[in-house]
N, C-alpha and C. Protein backbone atom coordinates (compact mmCIF):
# COMPACT_ATOMS: atom_id res chain seq x y z
N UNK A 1 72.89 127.56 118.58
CA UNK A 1 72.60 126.25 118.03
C UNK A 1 72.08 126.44 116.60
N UNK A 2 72.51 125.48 115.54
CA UNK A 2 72.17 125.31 114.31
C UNK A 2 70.78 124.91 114.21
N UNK A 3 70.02 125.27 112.84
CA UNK A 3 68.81 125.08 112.59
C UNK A 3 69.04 123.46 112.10
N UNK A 4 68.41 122.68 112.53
CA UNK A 4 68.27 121.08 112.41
C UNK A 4 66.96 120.09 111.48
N UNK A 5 66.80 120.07 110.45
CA UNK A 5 65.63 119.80 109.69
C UNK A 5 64.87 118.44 110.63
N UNK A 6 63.42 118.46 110.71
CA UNK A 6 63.12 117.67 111.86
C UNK A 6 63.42 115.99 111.32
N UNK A 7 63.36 115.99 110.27
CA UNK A 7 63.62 114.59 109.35
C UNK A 7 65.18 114.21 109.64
N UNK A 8 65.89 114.63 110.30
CA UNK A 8 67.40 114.43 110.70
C UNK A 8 67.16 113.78 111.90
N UNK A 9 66.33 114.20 112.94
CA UNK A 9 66.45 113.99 114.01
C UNK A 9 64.71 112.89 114.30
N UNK A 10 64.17 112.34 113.56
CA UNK A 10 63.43 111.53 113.82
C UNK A 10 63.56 110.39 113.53
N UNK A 11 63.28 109.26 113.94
CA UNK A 11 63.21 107.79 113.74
C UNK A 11 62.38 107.45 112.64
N UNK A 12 62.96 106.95 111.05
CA UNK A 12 62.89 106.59 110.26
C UNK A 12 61.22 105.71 110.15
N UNK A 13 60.22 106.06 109.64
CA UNK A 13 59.34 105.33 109.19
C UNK A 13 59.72 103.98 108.54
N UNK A 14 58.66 102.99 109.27
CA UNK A 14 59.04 101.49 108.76
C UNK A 14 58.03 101.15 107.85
N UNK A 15 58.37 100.70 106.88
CA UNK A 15 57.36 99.85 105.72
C UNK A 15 56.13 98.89 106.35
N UNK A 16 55.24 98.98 105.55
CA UNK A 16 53.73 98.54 106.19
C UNK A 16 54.13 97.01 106.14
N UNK A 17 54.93 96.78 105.27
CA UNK A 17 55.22 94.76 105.32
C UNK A 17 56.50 94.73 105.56
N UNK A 18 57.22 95.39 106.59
CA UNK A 18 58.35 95.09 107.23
C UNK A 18 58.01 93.84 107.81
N UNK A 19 59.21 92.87 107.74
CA UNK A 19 58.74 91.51 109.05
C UNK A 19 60.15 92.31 109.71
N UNK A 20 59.45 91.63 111.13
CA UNK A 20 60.72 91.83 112.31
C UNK A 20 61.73 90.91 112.12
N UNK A 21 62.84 91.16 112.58
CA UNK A 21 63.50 90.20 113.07
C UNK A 21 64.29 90.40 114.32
N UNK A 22 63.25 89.20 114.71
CA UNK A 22 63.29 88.82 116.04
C UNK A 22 64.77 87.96 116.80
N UNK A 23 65.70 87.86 115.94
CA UNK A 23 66.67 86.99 116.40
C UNK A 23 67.78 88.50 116.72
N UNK A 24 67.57 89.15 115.53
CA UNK A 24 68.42 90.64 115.78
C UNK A 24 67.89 91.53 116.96
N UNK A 25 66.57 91.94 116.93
CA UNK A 25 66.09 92.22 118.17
C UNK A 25 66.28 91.79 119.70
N UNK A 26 66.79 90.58 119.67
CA UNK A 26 67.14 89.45 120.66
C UNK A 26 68.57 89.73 121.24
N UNK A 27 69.20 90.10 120.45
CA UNK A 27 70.40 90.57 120.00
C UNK A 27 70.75 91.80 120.79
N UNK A 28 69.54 92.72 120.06
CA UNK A 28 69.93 93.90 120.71
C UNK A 28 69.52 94.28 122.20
N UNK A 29 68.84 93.68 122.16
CA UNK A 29 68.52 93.98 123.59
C UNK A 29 68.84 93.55 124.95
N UNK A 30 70.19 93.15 124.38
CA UNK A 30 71.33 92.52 125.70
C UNK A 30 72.01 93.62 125.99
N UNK A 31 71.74 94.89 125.22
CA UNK A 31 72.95 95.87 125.34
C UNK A 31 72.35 97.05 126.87
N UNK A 32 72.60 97.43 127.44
CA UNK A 32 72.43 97.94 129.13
C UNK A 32 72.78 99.43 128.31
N UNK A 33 71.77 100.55 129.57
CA UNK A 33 72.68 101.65 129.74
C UNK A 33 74.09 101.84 129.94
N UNK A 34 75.11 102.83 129.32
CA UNK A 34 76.23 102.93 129.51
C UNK A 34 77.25 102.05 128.77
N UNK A 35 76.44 100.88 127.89
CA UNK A 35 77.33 100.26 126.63
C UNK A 35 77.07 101.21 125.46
N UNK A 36 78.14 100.86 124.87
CA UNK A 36 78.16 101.19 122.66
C UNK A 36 77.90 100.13 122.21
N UNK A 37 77.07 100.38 121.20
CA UNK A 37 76.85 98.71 120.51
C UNK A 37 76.78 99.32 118.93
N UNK A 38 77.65 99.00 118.27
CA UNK A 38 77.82 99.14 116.77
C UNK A 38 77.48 98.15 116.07
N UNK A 39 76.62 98.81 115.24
CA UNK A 39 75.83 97.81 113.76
C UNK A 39 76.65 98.15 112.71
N UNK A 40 76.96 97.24 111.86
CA UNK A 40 78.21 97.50 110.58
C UNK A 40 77.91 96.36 109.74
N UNK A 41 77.08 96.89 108.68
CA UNK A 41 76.91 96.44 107.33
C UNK A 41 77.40 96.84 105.96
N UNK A 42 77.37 96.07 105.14
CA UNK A 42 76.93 96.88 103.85
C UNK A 42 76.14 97.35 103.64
N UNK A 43 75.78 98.26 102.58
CA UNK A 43 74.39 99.23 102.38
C UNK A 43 73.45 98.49 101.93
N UNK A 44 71.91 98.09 102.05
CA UNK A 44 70.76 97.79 101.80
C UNK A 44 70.96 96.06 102.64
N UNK A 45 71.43 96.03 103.94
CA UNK A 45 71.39 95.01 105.15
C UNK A 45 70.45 95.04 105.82
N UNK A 46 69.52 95.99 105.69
CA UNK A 46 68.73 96.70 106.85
C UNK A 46 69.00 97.20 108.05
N UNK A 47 70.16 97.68 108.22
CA UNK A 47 70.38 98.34 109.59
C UNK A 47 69.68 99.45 110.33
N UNK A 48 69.19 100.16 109.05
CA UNK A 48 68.14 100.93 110.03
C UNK A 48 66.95 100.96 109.62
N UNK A 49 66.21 99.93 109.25
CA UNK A 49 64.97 99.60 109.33
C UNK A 49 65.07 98.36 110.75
N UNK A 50 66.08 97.68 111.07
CA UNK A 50 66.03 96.65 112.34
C UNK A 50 66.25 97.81 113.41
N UNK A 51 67.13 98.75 112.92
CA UNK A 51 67.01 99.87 114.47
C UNK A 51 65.93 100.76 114.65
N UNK A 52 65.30 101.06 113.65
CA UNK A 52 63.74 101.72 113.52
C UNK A 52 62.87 100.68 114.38
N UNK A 53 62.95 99.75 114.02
CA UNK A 53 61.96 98.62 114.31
C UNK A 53 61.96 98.16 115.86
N UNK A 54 63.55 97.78 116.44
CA UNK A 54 63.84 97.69 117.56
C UNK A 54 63.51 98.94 118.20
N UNK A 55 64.32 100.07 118.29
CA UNK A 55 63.92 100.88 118.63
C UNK A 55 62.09 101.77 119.34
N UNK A 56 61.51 101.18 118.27
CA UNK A 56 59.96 101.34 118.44
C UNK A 56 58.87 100.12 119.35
N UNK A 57 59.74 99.33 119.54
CA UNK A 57 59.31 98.16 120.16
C UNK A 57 60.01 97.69 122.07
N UNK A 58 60.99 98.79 121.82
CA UNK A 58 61.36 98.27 122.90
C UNK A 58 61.91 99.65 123.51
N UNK A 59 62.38 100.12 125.51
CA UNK A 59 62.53 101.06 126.13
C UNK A 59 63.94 101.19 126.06
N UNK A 60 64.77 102.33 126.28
CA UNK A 60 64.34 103.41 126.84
C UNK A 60 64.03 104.38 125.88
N UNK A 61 64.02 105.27 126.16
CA UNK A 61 63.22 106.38 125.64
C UNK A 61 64.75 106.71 124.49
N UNK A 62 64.31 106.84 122.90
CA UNK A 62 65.32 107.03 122.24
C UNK A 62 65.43 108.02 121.68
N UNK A 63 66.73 108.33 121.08
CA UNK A 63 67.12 109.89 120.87
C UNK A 63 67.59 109.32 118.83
N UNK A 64 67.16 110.19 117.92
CA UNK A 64 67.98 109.23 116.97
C UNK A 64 68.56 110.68 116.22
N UNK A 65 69.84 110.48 115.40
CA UNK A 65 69.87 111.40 114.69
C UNK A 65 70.70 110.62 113.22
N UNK A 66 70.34 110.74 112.54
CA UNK A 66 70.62 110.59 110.96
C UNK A 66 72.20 111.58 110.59
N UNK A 67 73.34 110.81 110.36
CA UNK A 67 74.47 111.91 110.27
C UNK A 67 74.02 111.86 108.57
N UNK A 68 74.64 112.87 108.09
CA UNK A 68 74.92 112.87 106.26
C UNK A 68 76.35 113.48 105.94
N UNK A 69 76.94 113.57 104.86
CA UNK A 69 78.47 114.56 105.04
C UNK A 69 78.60 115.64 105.18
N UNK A 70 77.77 116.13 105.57
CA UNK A 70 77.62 117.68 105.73
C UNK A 70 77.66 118.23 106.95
N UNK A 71 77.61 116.84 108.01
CA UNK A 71 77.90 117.07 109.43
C UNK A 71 79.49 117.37 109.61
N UNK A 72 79.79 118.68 109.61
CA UNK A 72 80.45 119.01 110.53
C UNK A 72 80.54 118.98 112.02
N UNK A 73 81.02 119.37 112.89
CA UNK A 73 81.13 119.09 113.99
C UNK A 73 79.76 120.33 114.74
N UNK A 74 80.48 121.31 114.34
CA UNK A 74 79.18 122.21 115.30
C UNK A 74 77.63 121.67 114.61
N UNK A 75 77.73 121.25 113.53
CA UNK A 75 76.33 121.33 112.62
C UNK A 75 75.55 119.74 113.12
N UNK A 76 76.62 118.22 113.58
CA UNK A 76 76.20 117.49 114.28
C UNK A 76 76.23 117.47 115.74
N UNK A 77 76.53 118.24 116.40
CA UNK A 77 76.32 118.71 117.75
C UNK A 77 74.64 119.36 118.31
N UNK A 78 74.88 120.25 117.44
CA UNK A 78 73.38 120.80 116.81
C UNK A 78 72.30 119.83 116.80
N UNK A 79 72.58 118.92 116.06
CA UNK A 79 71.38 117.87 115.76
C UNK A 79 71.09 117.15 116.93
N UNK A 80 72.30 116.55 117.87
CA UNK A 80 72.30 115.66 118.90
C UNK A 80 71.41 117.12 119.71
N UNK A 81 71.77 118.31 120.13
CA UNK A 81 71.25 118.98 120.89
C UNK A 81 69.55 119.37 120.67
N UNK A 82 69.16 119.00 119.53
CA UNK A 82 67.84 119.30 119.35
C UNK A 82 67.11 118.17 119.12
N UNK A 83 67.67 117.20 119.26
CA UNK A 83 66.91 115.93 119.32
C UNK A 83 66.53 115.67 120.79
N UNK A 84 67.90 115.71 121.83
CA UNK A 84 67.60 116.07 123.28
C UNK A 84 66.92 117.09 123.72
N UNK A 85 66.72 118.28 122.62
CA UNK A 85 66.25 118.87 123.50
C UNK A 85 64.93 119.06 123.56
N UNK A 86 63.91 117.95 122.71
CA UNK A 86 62.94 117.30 122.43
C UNK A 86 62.43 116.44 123.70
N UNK A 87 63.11 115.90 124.65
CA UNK A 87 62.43 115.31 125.48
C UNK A 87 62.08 116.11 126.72
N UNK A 88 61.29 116.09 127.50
CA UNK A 88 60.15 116.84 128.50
C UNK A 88 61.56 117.55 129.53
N UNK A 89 62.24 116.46 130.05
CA UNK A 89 63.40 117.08 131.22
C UNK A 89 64.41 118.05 130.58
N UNK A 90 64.76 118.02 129.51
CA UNK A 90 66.03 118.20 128.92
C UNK A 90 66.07 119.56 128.85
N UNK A 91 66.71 120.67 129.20
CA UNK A 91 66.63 122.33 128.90
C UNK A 91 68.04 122.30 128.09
N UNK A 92 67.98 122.69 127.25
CA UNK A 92 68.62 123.06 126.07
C UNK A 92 69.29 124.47 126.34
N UNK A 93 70.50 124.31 125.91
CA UNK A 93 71.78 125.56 126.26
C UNK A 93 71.10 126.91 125.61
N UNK A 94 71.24 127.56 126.99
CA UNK A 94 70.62 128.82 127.34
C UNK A 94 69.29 129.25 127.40
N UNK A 95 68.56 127.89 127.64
CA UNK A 95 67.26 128.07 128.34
C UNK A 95 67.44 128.11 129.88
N UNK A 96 65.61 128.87 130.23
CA UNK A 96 65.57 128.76 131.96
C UNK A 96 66.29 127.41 132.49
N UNK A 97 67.27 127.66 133.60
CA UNK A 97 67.05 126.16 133.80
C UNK A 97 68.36 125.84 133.77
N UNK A 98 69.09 126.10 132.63
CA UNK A 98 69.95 125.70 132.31
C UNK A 98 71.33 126.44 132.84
N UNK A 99 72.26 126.44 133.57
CA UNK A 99 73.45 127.03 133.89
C UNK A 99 74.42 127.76 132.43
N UNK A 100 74.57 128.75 132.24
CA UNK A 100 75.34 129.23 131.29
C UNK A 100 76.84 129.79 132.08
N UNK A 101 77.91 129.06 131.86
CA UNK A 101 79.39 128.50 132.48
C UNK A 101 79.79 130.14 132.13
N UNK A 102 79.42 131.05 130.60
CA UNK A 102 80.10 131.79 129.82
C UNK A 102 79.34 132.61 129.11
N UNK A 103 80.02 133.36 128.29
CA UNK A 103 79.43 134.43 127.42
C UNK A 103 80.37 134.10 126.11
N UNK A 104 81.02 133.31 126.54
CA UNK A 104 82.70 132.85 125.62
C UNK A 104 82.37 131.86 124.32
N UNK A 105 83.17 132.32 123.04
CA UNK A 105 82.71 131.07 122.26
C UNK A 105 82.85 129.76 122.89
N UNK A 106 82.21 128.96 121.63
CA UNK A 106 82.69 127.19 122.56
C UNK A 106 83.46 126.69 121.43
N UNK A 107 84.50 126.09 122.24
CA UNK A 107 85.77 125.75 122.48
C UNK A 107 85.19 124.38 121.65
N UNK A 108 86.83 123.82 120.62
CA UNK A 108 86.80 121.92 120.30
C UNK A 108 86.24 121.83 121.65
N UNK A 109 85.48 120.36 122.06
CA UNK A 109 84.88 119.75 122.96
C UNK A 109 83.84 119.86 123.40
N UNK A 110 83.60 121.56 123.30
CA UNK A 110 82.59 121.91 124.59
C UNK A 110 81.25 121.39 123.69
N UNK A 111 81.00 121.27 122.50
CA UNK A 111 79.90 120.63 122.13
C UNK A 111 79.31 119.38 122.71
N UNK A 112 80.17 118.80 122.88
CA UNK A 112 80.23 117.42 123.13
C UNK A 112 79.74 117.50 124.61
N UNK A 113 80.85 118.41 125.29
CA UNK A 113 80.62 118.48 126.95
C UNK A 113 78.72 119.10 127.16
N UNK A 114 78.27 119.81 126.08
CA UNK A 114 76.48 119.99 126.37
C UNK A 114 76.07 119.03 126.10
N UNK A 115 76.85 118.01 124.95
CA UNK A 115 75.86 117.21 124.80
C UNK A 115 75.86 115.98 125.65
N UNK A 116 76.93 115.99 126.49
CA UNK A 116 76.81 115.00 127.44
C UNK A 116 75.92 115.58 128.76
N UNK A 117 75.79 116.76 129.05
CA UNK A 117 75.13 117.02 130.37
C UNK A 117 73.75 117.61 129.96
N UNK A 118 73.71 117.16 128.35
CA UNK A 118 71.84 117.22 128.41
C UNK A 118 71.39 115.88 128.23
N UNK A 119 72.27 115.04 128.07
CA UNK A 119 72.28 113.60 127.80
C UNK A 119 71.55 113.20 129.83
N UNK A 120 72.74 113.44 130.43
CA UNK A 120 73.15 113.04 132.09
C UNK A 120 71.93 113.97 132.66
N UNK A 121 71.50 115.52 132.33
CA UNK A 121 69.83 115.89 133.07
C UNK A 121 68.90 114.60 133.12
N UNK A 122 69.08 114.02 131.77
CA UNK A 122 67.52 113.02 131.89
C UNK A 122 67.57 112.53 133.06
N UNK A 123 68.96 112.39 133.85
CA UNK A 123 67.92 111.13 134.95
C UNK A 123 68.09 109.54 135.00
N UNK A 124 67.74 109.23 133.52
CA UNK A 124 66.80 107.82 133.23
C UNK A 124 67.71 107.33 132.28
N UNK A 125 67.51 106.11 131.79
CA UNK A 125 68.14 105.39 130.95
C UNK A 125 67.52 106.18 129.60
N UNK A 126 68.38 106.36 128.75
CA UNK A 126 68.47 106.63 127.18
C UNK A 126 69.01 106.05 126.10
N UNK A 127 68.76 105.94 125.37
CA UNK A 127 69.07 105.55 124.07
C UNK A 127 69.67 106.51 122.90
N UNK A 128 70.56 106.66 122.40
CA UNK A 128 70.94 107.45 121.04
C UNK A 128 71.38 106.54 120.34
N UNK A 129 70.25 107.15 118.95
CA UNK A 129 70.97 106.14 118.05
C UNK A 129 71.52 107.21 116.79
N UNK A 130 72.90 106.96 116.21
CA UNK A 130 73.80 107.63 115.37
C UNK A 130 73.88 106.65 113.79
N UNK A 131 72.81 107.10 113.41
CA UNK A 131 72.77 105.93 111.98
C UNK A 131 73.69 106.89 111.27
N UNK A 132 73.79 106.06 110.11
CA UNK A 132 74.77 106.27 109.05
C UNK A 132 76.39 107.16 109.68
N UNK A 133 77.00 106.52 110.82
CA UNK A 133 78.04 107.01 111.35
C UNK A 133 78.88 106.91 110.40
N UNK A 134 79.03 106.56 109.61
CA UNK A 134 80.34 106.24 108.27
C UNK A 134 80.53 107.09 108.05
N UNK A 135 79.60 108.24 107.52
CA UNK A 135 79.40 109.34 106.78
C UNK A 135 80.62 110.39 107.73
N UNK A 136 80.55 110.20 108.88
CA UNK A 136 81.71 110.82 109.40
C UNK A 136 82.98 110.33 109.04
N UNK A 137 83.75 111.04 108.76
CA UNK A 137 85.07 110.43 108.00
C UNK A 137 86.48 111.23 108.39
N UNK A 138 86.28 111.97 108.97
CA UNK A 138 87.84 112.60 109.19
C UNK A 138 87.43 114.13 110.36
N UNK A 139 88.31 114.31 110.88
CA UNK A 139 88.78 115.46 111.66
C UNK A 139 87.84 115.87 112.49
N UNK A 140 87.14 117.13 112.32
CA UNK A 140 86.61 117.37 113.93
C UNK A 140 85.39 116.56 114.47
N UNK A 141 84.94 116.32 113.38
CA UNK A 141 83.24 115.33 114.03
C UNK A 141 83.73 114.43 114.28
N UNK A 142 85.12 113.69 113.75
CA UNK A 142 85.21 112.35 114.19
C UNK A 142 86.05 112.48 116.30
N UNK A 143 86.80 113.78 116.19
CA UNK A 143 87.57 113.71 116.89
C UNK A 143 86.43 113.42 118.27
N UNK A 144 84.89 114.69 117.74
CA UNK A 144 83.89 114.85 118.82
C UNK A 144 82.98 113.41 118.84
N UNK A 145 82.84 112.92 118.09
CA UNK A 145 82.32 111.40 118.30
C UNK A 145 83.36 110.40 119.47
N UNK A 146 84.22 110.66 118.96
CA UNK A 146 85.30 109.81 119.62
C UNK A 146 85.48 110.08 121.60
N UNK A 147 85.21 111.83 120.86
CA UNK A 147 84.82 112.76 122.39
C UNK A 147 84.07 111.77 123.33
N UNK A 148 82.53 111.83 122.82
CA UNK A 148 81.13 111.03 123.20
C UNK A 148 81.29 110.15 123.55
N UNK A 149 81.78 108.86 122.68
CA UNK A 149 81.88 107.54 123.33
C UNK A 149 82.93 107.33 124.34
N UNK A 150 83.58 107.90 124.30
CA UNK A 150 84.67 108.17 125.41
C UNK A 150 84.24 108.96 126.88
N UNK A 151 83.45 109.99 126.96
CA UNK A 151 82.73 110.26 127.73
C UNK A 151 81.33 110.04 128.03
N UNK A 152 80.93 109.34 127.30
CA UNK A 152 78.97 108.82 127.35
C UNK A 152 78.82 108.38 128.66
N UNK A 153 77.62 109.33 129.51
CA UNK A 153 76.64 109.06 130.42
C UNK A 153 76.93 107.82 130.55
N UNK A 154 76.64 107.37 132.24
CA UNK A 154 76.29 106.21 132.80
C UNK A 154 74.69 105.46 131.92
N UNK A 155 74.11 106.73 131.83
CA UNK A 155 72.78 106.58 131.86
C UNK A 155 72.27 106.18 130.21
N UNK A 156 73.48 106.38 129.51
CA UNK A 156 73.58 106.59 128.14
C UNK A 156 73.87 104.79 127.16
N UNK A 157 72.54 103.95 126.29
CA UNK A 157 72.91 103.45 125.47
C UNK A 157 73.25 104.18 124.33
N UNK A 158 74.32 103.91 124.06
CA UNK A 158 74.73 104.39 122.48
C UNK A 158 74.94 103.72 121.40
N UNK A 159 74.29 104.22 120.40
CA UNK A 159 74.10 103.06 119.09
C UNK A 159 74.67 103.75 118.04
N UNK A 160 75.99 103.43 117.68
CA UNK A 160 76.78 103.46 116.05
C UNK A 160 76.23 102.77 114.76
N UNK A 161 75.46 103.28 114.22
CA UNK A 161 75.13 102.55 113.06
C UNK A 161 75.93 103.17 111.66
N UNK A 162 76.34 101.97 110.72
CA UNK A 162 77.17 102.44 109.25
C UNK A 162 77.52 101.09 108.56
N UNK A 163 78.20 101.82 107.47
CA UNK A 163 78.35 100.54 106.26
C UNK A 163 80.24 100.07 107.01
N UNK A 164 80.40 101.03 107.63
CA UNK A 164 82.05 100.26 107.78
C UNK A 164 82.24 101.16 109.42
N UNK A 165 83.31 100.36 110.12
CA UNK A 165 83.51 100.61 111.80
C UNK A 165 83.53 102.44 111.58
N UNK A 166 83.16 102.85 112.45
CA UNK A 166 83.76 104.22 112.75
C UNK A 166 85.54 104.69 112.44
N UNK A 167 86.03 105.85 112.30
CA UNK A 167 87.79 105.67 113.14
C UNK A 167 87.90 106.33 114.06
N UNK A 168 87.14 105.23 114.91
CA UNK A 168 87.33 105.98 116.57
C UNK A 168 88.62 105.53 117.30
């Protein structure tokens, strides 16, 4: 696993005179384990100061990771895996605990496939949120995003945040 700067993988500090909004919050919180719910703005909409905000105000327990263009595929796999592997249940590939399938590199997918069965250990309802998804733009991260929402946990809300849809 890639080294992950902790500012990638934490939930964005909110401004001391943020107001809520409560009609967007209202909004979001129709969305259940096991939906995608994509936010798609232009830049300076507040999309992730309302998902900072929601997020901090309301359950389940959330996972966030910040993409930038530099996410490649193993390098945002990485991030999703050390953000999970931040919560109390979660054993992280090739800890105690954890089943190791191989000794074998990993294969297109298999990123995706840890990051769905450290997603599915929790148990419990979760939250990931994927701000600035735009920033993904072509070939293998998009193919492994596409992976994710296509295979995402029962247990799994998933949140697309960006200035324009994914090309999932």
């Amino acid at each position: 696993m890639l080294r992950v700067p902790r500012s990638k993988i934490t939930i964005p500090p909110l401004p001391a005179d943020l107001t809520s909004r409560s009609a967007v919050s209202s909004h979001l919180n129709r969305v259940r384990p096991g939906q995608l719910l994509l936010v798609s703005a232009p830049a300076g909409y507040g999309k992730t100061l309302a998902l900072a905000d929601w997020v901090r105000r309301t359950g389940p327990t959330t996972v966030w990771v910040t993409v930038d263009r530099d996410d490649d595929s193993p390098r945002l796999c990485s991030a999703l895996l050390s953000a999970l592997s931040a919560l109390p249940p979660v054993p992280t590939p090739g800890s105690p605990g954890r089943a190791s399938h191989s000794d074998a590199p990993l294969g297109p997918g298999d990123f995706v496939d840890e990051v769905v069965e450290a997603i599915e250990s929790v148990g419990e309802p979760l939250r990931l949120v994927l701000d600035d998804v735009h920033l993904v733009a072509s070939g293998e991260p998009v193919r492994d995003l596409a992976r994710l929402v296509h295979r995402r946990p029962a247990n799994l809300q998933l949140v697309l945040a960006g200035r324009v849809d994914p090309p999932l």
